[in-house]
PDB file of N, CA and C in Angstrom:
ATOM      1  N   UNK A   1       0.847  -1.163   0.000  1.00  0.00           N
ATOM      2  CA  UNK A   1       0.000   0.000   0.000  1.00  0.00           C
ATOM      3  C   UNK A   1       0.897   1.232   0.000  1.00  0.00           C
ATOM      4  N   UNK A   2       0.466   2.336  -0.751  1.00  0.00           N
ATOM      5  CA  UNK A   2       1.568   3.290  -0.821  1.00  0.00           C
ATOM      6  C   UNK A   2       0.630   4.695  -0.635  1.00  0.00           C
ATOM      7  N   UNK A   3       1.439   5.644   0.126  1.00  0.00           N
ATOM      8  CA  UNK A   3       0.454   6.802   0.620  1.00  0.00           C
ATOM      9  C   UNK A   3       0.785   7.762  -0.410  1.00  0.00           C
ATOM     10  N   UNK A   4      -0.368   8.640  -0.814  1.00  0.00           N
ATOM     11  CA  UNK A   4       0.115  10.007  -1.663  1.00  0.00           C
ATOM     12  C   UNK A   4       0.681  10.775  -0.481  1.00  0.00           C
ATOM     13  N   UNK A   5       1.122  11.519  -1.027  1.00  0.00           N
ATOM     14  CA  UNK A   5       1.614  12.776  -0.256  1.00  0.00           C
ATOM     15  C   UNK A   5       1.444  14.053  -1.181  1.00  0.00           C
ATOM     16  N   UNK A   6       0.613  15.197   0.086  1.00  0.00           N
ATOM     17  CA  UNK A   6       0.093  16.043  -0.739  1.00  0.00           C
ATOM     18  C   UNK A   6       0.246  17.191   0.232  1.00  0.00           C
ATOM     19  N   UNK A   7       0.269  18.746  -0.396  1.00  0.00           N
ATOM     20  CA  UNK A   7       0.799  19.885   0.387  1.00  0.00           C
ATOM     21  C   UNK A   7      -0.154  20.461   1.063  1.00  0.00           C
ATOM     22  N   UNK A   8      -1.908  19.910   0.887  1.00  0.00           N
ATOM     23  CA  UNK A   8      -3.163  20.446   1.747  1.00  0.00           C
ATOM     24  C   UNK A   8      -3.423  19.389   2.593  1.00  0.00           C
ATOM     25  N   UNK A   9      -3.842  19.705   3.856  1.00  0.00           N
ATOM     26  CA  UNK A   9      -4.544  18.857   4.730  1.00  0.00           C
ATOM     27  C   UNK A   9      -6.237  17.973   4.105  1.00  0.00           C
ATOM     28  N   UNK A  10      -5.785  17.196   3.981  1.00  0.00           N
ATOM     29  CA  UNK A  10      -7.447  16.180   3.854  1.00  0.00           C
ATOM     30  C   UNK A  10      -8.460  17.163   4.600  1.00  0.00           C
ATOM     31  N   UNK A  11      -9.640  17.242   3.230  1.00  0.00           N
ATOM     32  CA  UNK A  11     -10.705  17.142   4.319  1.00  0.00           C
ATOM     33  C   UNK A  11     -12.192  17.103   3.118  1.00  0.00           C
ATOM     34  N   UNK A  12     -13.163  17.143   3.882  1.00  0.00           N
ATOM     35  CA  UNK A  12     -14.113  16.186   2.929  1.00  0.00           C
ATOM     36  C   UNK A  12     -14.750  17.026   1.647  1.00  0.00           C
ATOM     37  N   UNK A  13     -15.334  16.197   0.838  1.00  0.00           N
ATOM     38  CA  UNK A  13     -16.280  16.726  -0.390  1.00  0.00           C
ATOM     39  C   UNK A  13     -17.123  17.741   0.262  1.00  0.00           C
ATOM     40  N   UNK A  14     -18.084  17.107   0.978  1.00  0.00           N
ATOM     41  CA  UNK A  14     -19.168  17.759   0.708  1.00  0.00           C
ATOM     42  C   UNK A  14     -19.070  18.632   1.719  1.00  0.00           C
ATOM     43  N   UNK A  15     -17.806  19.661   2.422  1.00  0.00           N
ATOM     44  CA  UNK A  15     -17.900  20.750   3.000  1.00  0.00           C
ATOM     45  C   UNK A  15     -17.961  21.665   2.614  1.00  0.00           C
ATOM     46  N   UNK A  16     -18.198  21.918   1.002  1.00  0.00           N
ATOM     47  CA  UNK A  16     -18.631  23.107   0.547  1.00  0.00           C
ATOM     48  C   UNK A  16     -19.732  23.382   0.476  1.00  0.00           C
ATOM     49  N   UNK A  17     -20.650  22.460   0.055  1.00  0.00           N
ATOM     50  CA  UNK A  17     -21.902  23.042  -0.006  1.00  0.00           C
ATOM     51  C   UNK A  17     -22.632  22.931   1.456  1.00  0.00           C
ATOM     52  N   UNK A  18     -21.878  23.168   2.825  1.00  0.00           N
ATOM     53  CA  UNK A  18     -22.197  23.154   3.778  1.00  0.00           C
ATOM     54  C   UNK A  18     -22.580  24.623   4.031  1.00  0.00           C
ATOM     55  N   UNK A  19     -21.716  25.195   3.591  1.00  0.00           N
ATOM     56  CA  UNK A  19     -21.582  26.859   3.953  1.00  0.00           C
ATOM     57  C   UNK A  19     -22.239  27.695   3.495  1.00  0.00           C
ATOM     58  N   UNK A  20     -23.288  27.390   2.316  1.00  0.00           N
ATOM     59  CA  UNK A  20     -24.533  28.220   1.697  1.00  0.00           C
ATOM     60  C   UNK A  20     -25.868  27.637   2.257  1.00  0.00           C
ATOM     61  N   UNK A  21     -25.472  26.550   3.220  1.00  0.00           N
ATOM     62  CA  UNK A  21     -27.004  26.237   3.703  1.00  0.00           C
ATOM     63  C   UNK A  21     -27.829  27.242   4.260  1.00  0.00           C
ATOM     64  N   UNK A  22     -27.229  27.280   5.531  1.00  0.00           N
ATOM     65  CA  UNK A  22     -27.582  28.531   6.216  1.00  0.00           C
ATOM     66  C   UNK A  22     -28.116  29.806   5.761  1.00  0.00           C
ATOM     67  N   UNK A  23     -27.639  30.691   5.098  1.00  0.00           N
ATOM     68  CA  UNK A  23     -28.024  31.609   4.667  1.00  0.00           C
ATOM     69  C   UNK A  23     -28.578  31.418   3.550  1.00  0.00           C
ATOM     70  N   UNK A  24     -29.395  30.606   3.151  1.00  0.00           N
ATOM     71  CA  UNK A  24     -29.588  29.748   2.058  1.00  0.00           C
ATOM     72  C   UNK A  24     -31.652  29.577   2.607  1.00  0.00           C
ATOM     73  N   UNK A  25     -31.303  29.244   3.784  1.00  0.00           N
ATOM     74  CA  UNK A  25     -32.351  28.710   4.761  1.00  0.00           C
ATOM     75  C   UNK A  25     -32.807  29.839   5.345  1.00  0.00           C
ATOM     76  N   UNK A  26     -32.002  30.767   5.648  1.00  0.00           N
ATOM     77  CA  UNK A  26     -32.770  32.279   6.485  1.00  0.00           C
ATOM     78  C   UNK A  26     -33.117  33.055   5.319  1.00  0.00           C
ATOM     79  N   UNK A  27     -32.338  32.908   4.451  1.00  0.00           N
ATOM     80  CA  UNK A  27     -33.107  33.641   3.371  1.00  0.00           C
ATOM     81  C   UNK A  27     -34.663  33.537   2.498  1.00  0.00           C
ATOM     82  N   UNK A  28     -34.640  32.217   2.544  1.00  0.00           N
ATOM     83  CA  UNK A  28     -35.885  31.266   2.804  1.00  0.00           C
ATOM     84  C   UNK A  28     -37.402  31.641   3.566  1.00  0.00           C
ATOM     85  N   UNK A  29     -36.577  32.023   4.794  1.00  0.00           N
ATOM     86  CA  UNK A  29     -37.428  32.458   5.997  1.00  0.00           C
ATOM     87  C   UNK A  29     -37.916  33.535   5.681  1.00  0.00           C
ATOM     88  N   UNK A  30     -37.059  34.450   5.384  1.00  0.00           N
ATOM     89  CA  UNK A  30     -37.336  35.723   5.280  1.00  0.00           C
ATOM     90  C   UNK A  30     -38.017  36.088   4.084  1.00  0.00           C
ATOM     91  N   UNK A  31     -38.374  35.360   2.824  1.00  0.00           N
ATOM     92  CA  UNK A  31     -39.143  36.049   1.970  1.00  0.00           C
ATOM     93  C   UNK A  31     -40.686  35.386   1.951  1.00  0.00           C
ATOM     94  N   UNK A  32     -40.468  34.029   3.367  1.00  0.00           N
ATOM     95  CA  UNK A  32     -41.714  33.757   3.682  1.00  0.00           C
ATOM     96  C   UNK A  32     -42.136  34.344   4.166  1.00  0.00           C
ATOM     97  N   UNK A  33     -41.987  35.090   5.379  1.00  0.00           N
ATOM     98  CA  UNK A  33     -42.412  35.998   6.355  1.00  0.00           C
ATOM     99  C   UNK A  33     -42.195  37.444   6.358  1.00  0.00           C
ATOM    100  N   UNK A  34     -41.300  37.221   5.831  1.00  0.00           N
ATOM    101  CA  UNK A  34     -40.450  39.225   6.143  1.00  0.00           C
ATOM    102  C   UNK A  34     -39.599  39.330   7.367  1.00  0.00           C
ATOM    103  N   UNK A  35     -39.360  38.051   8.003  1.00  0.00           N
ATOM    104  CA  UNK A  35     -38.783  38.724   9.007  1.00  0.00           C
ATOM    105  C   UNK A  35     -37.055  37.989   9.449  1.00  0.00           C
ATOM    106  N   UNK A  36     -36.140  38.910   9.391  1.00  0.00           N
ATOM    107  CA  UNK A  36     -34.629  38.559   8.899  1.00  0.00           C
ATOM    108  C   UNK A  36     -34.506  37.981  10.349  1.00  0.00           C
ATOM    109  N   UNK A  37     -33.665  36.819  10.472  1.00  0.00           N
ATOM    110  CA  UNK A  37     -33.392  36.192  11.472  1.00  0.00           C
ATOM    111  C   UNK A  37     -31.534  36.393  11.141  1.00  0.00           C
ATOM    112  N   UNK A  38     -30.826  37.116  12.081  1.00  0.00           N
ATOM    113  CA  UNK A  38     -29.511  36.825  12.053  1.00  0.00           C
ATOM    114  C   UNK A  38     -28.166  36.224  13.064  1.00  0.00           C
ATOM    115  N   UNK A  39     -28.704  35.449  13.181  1.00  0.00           N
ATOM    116  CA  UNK A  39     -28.429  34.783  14.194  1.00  0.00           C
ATOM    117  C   UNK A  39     -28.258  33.222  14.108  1.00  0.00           C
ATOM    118  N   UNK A  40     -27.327  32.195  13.936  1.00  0.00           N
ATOM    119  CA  UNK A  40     -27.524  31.207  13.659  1.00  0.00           C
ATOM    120  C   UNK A  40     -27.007  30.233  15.426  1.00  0.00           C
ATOM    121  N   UNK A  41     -27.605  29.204  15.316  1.00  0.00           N
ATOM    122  CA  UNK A  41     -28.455  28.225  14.461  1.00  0.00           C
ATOM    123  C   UNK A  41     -29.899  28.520  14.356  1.00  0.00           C
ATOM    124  N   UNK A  42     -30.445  28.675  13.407  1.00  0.00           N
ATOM    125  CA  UNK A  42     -31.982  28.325  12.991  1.00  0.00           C
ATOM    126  C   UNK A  42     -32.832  27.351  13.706  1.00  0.00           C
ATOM    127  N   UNK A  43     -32.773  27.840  15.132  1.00  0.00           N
ATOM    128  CA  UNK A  43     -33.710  26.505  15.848  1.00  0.00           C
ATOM    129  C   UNK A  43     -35.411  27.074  15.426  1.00  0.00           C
ATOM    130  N   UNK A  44     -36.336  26.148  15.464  1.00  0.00           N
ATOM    131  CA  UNK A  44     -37.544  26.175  15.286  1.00  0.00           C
ATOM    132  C   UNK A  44     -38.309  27.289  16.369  1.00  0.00           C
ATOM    133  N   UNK A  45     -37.443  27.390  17.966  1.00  0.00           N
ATOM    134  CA  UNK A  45     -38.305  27.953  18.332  1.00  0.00           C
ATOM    135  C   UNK A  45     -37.601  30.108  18.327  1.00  0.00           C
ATOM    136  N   UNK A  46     -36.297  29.609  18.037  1.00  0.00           N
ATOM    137  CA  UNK A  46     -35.988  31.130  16.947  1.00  0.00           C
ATOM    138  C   UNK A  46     -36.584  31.747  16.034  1.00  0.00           C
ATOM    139  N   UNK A  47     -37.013  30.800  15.375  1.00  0.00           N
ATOM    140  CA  UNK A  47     -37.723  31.291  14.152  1.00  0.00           C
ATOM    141  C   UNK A  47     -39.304  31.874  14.880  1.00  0.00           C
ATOM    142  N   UNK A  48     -39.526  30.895  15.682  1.00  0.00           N
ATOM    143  CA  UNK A  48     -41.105  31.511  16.411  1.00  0.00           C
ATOM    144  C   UNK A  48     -40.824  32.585  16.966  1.00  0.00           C
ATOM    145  N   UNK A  49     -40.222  33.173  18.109  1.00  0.00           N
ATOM    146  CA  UNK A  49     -39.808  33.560  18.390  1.00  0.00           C
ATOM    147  C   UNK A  49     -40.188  35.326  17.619  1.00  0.00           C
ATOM    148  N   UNK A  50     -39.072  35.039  16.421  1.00  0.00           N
ATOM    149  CA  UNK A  50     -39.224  36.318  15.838  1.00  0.00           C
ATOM    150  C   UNK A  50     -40.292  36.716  14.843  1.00  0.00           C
ATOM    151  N   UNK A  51     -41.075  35.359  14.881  1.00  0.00           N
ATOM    152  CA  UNK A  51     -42.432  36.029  14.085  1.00  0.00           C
ATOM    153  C   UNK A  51     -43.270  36.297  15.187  1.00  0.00           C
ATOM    154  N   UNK A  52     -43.385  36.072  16.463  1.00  0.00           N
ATOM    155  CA  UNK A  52     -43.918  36.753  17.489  1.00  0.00           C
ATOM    156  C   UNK A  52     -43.604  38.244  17.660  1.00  0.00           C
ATOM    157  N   UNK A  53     -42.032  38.423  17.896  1.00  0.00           N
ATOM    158  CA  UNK A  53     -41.921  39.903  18.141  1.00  0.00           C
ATOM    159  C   UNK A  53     -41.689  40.337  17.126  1.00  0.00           C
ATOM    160  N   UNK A  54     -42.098  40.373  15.706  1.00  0.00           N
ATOM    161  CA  UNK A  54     -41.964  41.035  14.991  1.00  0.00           C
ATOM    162  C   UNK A  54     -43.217  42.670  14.800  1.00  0.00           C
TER     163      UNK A  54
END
């Protein structure tokens, strides 16, 4: 068995399209409701939350 050797640290595929979820998802929110949540994580009762005090 023979190892590559390479000048970047390993790390996985699918961590790119990790990083547009989020704002991906509040943006989502916000043209359902109108109301900008900035603040992550997106828990369910955040989201209530600010359609209450909105």
């Amino acid at each position: 068995m023979k190892m590559a050797l390479a000048r970047l640290a390993p790390n996985g595929l699918g961590e790119g399209s990790i990083v547009a979820a989020a704002p991906a998802i509040a943006n989502a929110i916000y043209q359902a409701t109108g109301v900008r949540i900035k603040t992550l994580p997106l828990t369910p009762e955040r989201v209530w939350r600010a359609l209450r005090d909105r």
